[in-house]
C-alpha atoms as a PDB file:
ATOM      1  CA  UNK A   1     218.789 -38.614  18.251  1.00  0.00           C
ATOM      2  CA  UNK A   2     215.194 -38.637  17.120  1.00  0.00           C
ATOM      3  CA  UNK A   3     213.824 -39.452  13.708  1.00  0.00           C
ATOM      4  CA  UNK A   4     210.532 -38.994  12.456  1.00  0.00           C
ATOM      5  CA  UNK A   5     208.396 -41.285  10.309  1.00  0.00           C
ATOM      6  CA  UNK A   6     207.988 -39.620   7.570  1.00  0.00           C
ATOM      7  CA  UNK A   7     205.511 -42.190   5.783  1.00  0.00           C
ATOM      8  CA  UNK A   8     201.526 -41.344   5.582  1.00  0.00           C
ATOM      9  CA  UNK A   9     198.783 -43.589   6.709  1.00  0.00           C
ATOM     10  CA  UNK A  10     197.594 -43.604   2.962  1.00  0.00           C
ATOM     11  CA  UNK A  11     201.071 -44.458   1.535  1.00  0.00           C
ATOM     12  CA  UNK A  12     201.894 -47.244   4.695  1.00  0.00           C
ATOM     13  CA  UNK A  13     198.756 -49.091   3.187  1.00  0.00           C
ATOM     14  CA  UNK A  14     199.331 -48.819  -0.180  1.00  0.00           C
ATOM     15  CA  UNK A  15     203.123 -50.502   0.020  1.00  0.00           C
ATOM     16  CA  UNK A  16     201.618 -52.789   2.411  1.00  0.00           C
ATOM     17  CA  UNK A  17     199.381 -54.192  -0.202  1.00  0.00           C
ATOM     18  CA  UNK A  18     202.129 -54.233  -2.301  1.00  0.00           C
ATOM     19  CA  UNK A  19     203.414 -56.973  -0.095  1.00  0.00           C
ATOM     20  CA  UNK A  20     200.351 -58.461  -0.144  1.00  0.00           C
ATOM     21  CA  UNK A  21     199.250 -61.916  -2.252  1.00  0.00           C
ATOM     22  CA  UNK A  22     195.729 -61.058  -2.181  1.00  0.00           C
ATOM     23  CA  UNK A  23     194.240 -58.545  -4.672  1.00  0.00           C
ATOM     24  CA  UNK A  24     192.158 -56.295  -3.686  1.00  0.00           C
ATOM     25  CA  UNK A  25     189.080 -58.289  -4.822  1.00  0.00           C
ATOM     26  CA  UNK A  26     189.246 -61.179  -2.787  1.00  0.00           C
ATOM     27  CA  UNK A  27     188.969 -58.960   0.453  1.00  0.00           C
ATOM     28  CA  UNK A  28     185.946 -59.723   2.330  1.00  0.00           C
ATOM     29  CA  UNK A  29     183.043 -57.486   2.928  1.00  0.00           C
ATOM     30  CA  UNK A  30     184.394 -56.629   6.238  1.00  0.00           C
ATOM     31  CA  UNK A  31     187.608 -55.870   4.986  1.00  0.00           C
ATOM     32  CA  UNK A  32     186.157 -53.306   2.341  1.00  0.00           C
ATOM     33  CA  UNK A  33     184.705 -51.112   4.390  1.00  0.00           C
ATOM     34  CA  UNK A  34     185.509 -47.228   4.620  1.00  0.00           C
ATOM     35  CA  UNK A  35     188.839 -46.810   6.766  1.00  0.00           C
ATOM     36  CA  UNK A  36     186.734 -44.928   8.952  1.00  0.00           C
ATOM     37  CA  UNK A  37     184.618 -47.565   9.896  1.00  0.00           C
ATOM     38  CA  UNK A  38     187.587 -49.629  10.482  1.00  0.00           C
ATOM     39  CA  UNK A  39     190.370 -49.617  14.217  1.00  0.00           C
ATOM     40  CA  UNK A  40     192.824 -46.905  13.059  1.00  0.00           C
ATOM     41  CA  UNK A  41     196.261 -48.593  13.986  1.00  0.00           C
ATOM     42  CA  UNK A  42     198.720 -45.917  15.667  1.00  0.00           C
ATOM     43  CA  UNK A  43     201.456 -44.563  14.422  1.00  0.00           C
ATOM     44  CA  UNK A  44     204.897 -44.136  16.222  1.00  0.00           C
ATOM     45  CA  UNK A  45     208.400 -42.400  15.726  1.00  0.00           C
ATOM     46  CA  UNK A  46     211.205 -43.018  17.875  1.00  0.00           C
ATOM     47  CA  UNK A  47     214.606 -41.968  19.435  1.00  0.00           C
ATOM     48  CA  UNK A  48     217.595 -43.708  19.648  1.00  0.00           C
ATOM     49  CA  UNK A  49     218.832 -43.923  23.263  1.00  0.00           C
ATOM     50  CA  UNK A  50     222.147 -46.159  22.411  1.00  0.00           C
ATOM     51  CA  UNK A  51     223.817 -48.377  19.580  1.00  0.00           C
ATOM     52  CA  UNK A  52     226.373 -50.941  19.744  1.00  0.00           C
ATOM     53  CA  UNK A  53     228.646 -53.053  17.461  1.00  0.00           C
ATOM     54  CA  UNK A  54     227.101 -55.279  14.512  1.00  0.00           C
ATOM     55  CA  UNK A  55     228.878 -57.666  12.342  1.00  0.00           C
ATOM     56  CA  UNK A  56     228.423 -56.854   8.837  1.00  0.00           C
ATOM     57  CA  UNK A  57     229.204 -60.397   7.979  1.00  0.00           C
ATOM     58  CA  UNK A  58     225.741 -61.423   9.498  1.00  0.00           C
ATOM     59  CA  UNK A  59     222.489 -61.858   7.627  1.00  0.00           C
ATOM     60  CA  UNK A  60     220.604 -61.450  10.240  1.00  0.00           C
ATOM     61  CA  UNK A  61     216.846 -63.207  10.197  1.00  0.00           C
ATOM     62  CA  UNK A  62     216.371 -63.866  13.981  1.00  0.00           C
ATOM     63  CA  UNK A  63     217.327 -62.122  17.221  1.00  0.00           C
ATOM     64  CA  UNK A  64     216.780 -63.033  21.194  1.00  0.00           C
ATOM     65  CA  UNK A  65     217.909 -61.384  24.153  1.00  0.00           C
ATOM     66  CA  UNK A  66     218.138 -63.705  27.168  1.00  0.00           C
ATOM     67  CA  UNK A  67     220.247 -63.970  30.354  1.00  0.00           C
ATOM     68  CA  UNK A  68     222.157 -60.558  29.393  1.00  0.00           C
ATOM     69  CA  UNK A  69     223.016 -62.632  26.382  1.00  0.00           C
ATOM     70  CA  UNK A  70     222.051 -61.832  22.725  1.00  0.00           C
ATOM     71  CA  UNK A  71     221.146 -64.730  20.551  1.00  0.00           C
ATOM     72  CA  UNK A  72     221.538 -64.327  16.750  1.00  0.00           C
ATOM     73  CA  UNK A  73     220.530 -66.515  13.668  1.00  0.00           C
ATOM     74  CA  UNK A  74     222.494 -65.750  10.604  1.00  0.00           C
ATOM     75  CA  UNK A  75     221.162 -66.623   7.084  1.00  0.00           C
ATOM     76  CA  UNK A  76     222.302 -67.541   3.797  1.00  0.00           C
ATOM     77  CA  UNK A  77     223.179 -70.918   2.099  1.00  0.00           C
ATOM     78  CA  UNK A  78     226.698 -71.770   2.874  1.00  0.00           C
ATOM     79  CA  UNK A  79     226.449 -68.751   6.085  1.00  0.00           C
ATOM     80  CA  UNK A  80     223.902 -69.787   8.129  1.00  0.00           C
ATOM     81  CA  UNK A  81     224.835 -70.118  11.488  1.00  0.00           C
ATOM     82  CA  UNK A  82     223.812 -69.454  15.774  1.00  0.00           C
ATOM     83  CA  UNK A  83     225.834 -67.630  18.116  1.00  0.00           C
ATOM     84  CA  UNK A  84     225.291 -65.848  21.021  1.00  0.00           C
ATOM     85  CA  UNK A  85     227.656 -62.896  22.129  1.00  0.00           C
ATOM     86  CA  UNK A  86     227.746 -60.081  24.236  1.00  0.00           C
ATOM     87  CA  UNK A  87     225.725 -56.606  23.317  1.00  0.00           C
ATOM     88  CA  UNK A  88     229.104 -55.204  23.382  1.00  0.00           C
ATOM     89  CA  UNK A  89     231.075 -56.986  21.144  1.00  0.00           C
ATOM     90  CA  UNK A  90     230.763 -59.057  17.890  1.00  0.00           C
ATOM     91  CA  UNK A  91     233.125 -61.997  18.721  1.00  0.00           C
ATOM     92  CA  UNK A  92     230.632 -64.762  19.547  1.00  0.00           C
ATOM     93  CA  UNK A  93     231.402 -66.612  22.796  1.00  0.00           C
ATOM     94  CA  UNK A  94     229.470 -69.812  21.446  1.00  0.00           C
ATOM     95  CA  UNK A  95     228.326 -70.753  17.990  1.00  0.00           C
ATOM     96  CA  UNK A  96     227.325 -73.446  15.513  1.00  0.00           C
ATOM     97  CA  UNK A  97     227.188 -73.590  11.806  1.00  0.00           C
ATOM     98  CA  UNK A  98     224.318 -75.272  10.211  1.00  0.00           C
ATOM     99  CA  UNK A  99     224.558 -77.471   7.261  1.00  0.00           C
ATOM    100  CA  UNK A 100     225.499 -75.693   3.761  1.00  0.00           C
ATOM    101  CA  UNK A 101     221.763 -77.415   2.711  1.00  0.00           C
ATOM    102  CA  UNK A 102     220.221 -75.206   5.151  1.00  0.00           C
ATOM    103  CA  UNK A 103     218.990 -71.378   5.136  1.00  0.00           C
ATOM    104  CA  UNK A 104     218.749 -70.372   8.595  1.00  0.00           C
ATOM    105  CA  UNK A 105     215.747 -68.281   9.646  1.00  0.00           C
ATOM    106  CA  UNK A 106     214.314 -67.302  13.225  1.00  0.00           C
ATOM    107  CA  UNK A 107     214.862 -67.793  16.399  1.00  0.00           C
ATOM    108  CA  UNK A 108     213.205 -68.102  19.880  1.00  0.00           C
ATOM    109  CA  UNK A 109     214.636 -68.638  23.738  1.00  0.00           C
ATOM    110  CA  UNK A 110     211.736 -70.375  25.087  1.00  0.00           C
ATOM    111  CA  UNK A 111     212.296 -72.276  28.914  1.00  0.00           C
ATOM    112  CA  UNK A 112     215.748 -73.539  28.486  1.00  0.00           C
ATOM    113  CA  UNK A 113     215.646 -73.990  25.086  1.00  0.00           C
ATOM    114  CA  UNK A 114     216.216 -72.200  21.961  1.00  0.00           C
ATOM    115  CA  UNK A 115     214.174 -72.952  18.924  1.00  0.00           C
ATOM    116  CA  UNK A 116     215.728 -72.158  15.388  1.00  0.00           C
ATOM    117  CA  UNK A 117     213.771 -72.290  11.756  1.00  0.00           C
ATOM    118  CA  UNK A 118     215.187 -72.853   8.563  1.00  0.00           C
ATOM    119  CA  UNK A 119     213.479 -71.524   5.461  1.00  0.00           C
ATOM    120  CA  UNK A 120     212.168 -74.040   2.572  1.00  0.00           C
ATOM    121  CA  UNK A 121     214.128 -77.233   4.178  1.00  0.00           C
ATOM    122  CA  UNK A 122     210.873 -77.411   6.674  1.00  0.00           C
ATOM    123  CA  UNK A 123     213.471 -78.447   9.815  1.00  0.00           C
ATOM    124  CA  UNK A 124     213.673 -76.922  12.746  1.00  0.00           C
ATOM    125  CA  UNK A 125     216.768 -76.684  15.427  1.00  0.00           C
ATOM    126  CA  UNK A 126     216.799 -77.393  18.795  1.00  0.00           C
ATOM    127  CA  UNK A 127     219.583 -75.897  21.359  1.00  0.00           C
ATOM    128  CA  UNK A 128     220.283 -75.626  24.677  1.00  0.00           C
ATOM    129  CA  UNK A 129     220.627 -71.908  25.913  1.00  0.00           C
ATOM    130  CA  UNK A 130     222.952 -72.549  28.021  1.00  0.00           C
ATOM    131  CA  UNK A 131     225.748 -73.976  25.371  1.00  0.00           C
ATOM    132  CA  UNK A 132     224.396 -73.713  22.162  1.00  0.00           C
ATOM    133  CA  UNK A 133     224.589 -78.166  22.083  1.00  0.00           C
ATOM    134  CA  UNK A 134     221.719 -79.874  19.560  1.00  0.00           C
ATOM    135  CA  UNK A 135     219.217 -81.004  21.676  1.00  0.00           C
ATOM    136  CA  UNK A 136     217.127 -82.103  18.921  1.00  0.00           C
ATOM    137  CA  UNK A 137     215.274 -81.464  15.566  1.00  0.00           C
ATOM    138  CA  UNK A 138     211.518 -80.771  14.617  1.00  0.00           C
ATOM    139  CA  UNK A 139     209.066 -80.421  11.681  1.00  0.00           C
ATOM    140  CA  UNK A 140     206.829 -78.306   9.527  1.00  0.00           C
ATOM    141  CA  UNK A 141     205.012 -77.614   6.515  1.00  0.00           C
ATOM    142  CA  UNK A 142     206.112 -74.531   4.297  1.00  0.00           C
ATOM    143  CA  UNK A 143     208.360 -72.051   4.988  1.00  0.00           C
ATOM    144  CA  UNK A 144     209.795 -70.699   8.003  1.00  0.00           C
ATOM    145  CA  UNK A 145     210.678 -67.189   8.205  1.00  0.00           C
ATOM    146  CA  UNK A 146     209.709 -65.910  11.876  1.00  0.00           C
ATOM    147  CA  UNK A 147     209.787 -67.146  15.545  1.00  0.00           C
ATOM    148  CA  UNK A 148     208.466 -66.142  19.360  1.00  0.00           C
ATOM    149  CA  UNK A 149     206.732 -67.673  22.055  1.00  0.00           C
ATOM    150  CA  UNK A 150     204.046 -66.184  24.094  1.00  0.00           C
ATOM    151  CA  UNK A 151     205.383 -67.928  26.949  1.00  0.00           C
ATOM    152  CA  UNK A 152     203.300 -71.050  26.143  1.00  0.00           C
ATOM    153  CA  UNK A 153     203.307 -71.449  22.486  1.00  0.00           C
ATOM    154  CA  UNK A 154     206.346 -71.214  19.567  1.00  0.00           C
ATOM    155  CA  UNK A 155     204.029 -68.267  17.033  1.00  0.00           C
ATOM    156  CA  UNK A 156     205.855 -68.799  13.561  1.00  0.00           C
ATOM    157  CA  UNK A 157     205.195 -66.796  10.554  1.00  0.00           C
ATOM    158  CA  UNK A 158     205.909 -68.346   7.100  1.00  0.00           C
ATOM    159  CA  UNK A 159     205.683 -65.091   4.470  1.00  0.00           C
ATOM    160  CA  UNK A 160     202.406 -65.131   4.117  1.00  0.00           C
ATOM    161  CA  UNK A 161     199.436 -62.798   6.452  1.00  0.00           C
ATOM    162  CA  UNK A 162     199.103 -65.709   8.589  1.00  0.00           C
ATOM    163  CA  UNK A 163     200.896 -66.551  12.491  1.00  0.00           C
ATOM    164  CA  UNK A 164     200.574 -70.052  13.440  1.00  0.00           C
ATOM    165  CA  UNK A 165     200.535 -70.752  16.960  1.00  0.00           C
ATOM    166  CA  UNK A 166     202.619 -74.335  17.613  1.00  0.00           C
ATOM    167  CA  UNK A 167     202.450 -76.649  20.190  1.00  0.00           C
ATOM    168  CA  UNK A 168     205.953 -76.720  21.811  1.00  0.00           C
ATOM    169  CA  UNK A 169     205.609 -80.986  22.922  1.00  0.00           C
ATOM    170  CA  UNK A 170     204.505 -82.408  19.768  1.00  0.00           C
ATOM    171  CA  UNK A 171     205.111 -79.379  16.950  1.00  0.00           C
ATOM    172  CA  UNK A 172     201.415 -79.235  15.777  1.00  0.00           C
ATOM    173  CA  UNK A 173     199.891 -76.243  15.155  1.00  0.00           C
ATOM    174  CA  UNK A 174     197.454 -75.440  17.620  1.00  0.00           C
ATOM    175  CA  UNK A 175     195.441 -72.243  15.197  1.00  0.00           C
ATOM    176  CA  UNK A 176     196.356 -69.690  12.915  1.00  0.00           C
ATOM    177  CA  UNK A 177     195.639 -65.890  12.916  1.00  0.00           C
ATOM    178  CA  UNK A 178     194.952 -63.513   9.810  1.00  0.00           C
ATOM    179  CA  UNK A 179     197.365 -60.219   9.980  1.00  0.00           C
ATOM    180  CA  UNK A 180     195.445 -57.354   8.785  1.00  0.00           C
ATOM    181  CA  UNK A 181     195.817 -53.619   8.870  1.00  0.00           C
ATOM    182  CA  UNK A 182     192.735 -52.028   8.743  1.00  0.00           C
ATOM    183  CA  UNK A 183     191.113 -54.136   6.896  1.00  0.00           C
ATOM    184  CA  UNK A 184     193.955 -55.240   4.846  1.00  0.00           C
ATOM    185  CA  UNK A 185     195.614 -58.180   4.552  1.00  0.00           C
ATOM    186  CA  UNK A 186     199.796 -57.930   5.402  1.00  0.00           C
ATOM    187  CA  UNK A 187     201.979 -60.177   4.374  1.00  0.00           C
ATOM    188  CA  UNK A 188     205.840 -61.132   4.017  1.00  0.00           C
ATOM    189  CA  UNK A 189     205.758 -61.033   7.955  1.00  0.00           C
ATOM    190  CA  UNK A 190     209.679 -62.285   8.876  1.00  0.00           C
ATOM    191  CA  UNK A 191     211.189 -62.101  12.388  1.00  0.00           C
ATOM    192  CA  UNK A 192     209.453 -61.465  15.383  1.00  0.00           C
ATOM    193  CA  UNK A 193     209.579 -60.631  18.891  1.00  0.00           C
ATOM    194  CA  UNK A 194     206.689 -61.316  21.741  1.00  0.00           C
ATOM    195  CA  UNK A 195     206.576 -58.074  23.769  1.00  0.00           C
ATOM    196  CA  UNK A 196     204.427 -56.878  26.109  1.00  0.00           C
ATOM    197  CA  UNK A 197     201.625 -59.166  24.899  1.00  0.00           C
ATOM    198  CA  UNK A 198     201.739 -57.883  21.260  1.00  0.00           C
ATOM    199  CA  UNK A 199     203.728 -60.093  18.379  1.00  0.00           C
ATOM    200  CA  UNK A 200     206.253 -57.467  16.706  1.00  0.00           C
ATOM    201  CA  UNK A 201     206.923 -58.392  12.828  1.00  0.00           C
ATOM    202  CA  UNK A 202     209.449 -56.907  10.428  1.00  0.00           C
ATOM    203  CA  UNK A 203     207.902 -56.577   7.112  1.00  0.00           C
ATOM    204  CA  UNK A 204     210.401 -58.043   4.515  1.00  0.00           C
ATOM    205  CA  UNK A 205     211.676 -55.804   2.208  1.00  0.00           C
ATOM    206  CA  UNK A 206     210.919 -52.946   4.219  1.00  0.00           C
ATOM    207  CA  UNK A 207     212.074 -51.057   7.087  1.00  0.00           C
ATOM    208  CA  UNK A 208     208.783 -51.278   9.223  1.00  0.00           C
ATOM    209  CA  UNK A 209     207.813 -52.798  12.359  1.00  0.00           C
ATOM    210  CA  UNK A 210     204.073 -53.565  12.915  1.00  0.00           C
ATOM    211  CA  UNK A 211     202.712 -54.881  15.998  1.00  0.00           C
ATOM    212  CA  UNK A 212     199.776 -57.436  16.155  1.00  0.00           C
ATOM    213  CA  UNK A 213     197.060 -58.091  18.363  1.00  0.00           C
ATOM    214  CA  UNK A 214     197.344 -62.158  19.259  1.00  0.00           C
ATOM    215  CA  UNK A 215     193.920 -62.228  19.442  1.00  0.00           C
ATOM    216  CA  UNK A 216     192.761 -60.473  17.019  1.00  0.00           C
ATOM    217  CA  UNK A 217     195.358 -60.701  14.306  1.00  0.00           C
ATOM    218  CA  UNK A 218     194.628 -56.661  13.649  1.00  0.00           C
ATOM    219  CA  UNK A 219     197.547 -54.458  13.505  1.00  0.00           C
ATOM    220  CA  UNK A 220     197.587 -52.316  16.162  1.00  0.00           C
ATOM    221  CA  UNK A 221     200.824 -49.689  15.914  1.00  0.00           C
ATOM    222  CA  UNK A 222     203.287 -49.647  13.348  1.00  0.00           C
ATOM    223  CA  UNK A 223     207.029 -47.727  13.093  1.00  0.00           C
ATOM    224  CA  UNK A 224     208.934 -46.546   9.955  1.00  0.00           C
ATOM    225  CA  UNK A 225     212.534 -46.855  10.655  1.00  0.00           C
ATOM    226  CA  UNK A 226     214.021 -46.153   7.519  1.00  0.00           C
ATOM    227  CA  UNK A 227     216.131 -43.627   8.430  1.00  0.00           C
ATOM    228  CA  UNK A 228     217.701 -45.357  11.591  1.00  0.00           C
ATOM    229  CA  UNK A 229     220.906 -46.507   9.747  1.00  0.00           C
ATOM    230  CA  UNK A 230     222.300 -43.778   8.664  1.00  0.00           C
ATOM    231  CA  UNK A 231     223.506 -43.179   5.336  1.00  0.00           C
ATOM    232  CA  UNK A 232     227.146 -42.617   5.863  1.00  0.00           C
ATOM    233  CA  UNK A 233     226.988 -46.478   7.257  1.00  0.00           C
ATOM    234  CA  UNK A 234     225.726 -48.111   4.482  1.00  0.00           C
ATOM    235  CA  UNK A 235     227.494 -49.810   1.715  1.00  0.00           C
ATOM    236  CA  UNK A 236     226.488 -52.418  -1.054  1.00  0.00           C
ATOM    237  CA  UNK A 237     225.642 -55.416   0.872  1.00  0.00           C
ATOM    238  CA  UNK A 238     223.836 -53.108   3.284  1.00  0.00           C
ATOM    239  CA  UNK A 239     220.166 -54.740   3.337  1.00  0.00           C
ATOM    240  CA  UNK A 240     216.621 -54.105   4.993  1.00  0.00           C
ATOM    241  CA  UNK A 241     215.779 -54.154   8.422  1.00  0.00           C
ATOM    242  CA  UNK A 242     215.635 -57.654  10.434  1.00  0.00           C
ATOM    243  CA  UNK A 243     216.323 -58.319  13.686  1.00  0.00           C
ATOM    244  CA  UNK A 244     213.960 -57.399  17.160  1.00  0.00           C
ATOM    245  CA  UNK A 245     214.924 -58.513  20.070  1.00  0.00           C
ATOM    246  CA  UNK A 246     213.214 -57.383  23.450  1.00  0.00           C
ATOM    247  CA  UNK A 247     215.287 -57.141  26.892  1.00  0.00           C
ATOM    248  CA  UNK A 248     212.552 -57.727  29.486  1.00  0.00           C
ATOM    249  CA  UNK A 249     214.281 -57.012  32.557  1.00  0.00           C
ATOM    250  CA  UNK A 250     215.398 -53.232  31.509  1.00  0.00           C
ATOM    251  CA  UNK A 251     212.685 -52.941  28.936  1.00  0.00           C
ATOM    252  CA  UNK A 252     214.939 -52.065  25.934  1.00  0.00           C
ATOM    253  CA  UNK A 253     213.551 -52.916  22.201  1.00  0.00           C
ATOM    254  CA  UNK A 254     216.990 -53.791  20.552  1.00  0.00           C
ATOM    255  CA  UNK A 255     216.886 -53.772  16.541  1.00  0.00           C
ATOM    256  CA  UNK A 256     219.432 -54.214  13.565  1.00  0.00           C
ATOM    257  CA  UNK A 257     219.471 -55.112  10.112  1.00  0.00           C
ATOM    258  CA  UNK A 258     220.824 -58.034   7.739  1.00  0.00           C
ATOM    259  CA  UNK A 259     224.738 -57.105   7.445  1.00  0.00           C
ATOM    260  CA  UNK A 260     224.364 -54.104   9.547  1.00  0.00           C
ATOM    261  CA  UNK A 261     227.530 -51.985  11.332  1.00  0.00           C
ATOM    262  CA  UNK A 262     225.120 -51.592  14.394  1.00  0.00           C
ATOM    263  CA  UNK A 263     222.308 -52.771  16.985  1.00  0.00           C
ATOM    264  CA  UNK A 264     219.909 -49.763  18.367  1.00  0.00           C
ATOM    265  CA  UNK A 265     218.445 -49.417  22.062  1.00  0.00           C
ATOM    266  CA  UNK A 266     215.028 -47.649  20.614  1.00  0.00           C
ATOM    267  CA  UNK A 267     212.147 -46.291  22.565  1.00  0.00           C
ATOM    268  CA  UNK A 268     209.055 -45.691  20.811  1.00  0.00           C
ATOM    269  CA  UNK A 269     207.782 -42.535  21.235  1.00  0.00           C
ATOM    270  CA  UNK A 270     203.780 -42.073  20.513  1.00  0.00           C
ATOM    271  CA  UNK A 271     203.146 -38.374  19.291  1.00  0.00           C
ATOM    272  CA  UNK A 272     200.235 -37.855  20.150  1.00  0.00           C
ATOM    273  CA  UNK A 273     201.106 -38.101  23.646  1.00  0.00           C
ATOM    274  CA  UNK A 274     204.271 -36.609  23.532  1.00  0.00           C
ATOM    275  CA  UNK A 275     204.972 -34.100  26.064  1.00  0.00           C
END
């Protein structure tokens, strides 16, 4: 199957600000330029190549693939929980409820470890892959929404335009990046997924994926995927888009959705150089 984005450049920047905390006035000279003046960030569609089972009792806010096993942090106060499972079935073969106190938020695989946010309780979780066992707790200030790793560093976003790049020995933050989209400012930035030396970000309350420039913190490509649940599988408690995982060994960009029926296999498919 293959969808189209159907949203305009003009109309992607104008709900983005929506997002945004920062009026327009407190953008910096830089950031008022013309658009034209400014990197244009690319636009993608995509095709579903495969889907398989969701539970629609998960609020999903953080997703891993690792080891041929997917990793999934569930939200909610009272819900929140860990699992891991099989891409083929929803029955977890190891899990472990957090605290009623605690909102669970994203998640990271990161050496042997997997790293786990919660969202105003500033506490983070500590588990080993391998079992899903505590291995430990760490700290933060504000909110955590987000997690990846490049590798070398947990990246963490907290709502706001900013990543913060944490040290994973001592849990201090090493520097902080500014998320902009040609020349804007984008906020709300929840889970994410390290892939292919980019930082992938839902944007809450939406259905798009942007991806970010490390370096940079400019938005470089962005996908609408609003119409990748179809109708006929929504209900009620059906929410937005949350969940990227990335399986590096057969390339495959795995998404879902808090209480969604499925998980997509995706490819991103750049128009312009479509054949």
């Amino acid at each position: 199957m293959r969808t189209e984005s159907t949203l305009n450049r003009p109309l992607l920047l104008a709900l983005l600000i929506v997002f945004s905390c920062t009026s327009l006035r407190a953008l910096s000279l830089k950031e008022t330029q013309p658009l034209s003046l400014l990197p244009a960030a690319k636009e993608y569609s995509y095709r579903v190549l495969q889907s398989f089972p969701h539970a629609t009792s998960i609020y999903t806010q953080g997703l891993e693939y690792h080891n041929n096993y997917l990793f999934e942090s569930g939200g909610k106060y009272g819900e929140s929980i860990i699992l891991k499972r099989r891409l083929n079935s929803t029955e977890p073969e190891q899990y472990s409820p957090l605290d009623h106190t605690l909102f669970a938020e994203g998640i990271t695989v990161m050496g042997d470890h997997v790293y786990q946010l919660s969202w105003k309780s500033q506490r983070g979780f500590i588990y080993s892959a391998s079992s899903l066992t505590a291995q430990g707790e760490f700290s933060y200030r504000g909110e955590g929404w987000g997690l990846t790793n490049n590798g070398q560093q947990l990246i963490m976003s907290n709502g706001s335009d900013k990543l913060q790049f944490i040290n994973p020995e001592d849990f201090t933050v090493s520097h902080s990046i500014d998320v902009i989209l040609e020349g804007r400012p984008v906020t709300r930035l929840n889970e994410l997924e390290w892939i292919d030396g980019l930082v992938y970000a839902n944007i809450w309350t939406s259905n798009f994926i942007v991806m970010i420039n490390p370096l940079s913190g400019q938005v470089v490509a962005y996908v609408n995927l609003d119409k990748l649940l179809p109708t006929h599988m929504k209900t009620a408690q059906t929410d937005v888009l949350n969940g990227i995982a990335y399986d590096r060994k057969r390339k495959r960009l795995l998404v879902t959705g808090k209480y969604w029926p499925r998980l997509y296999h995706i490819e991103l498919v750049d128009e312009a150089h479509a054949d």
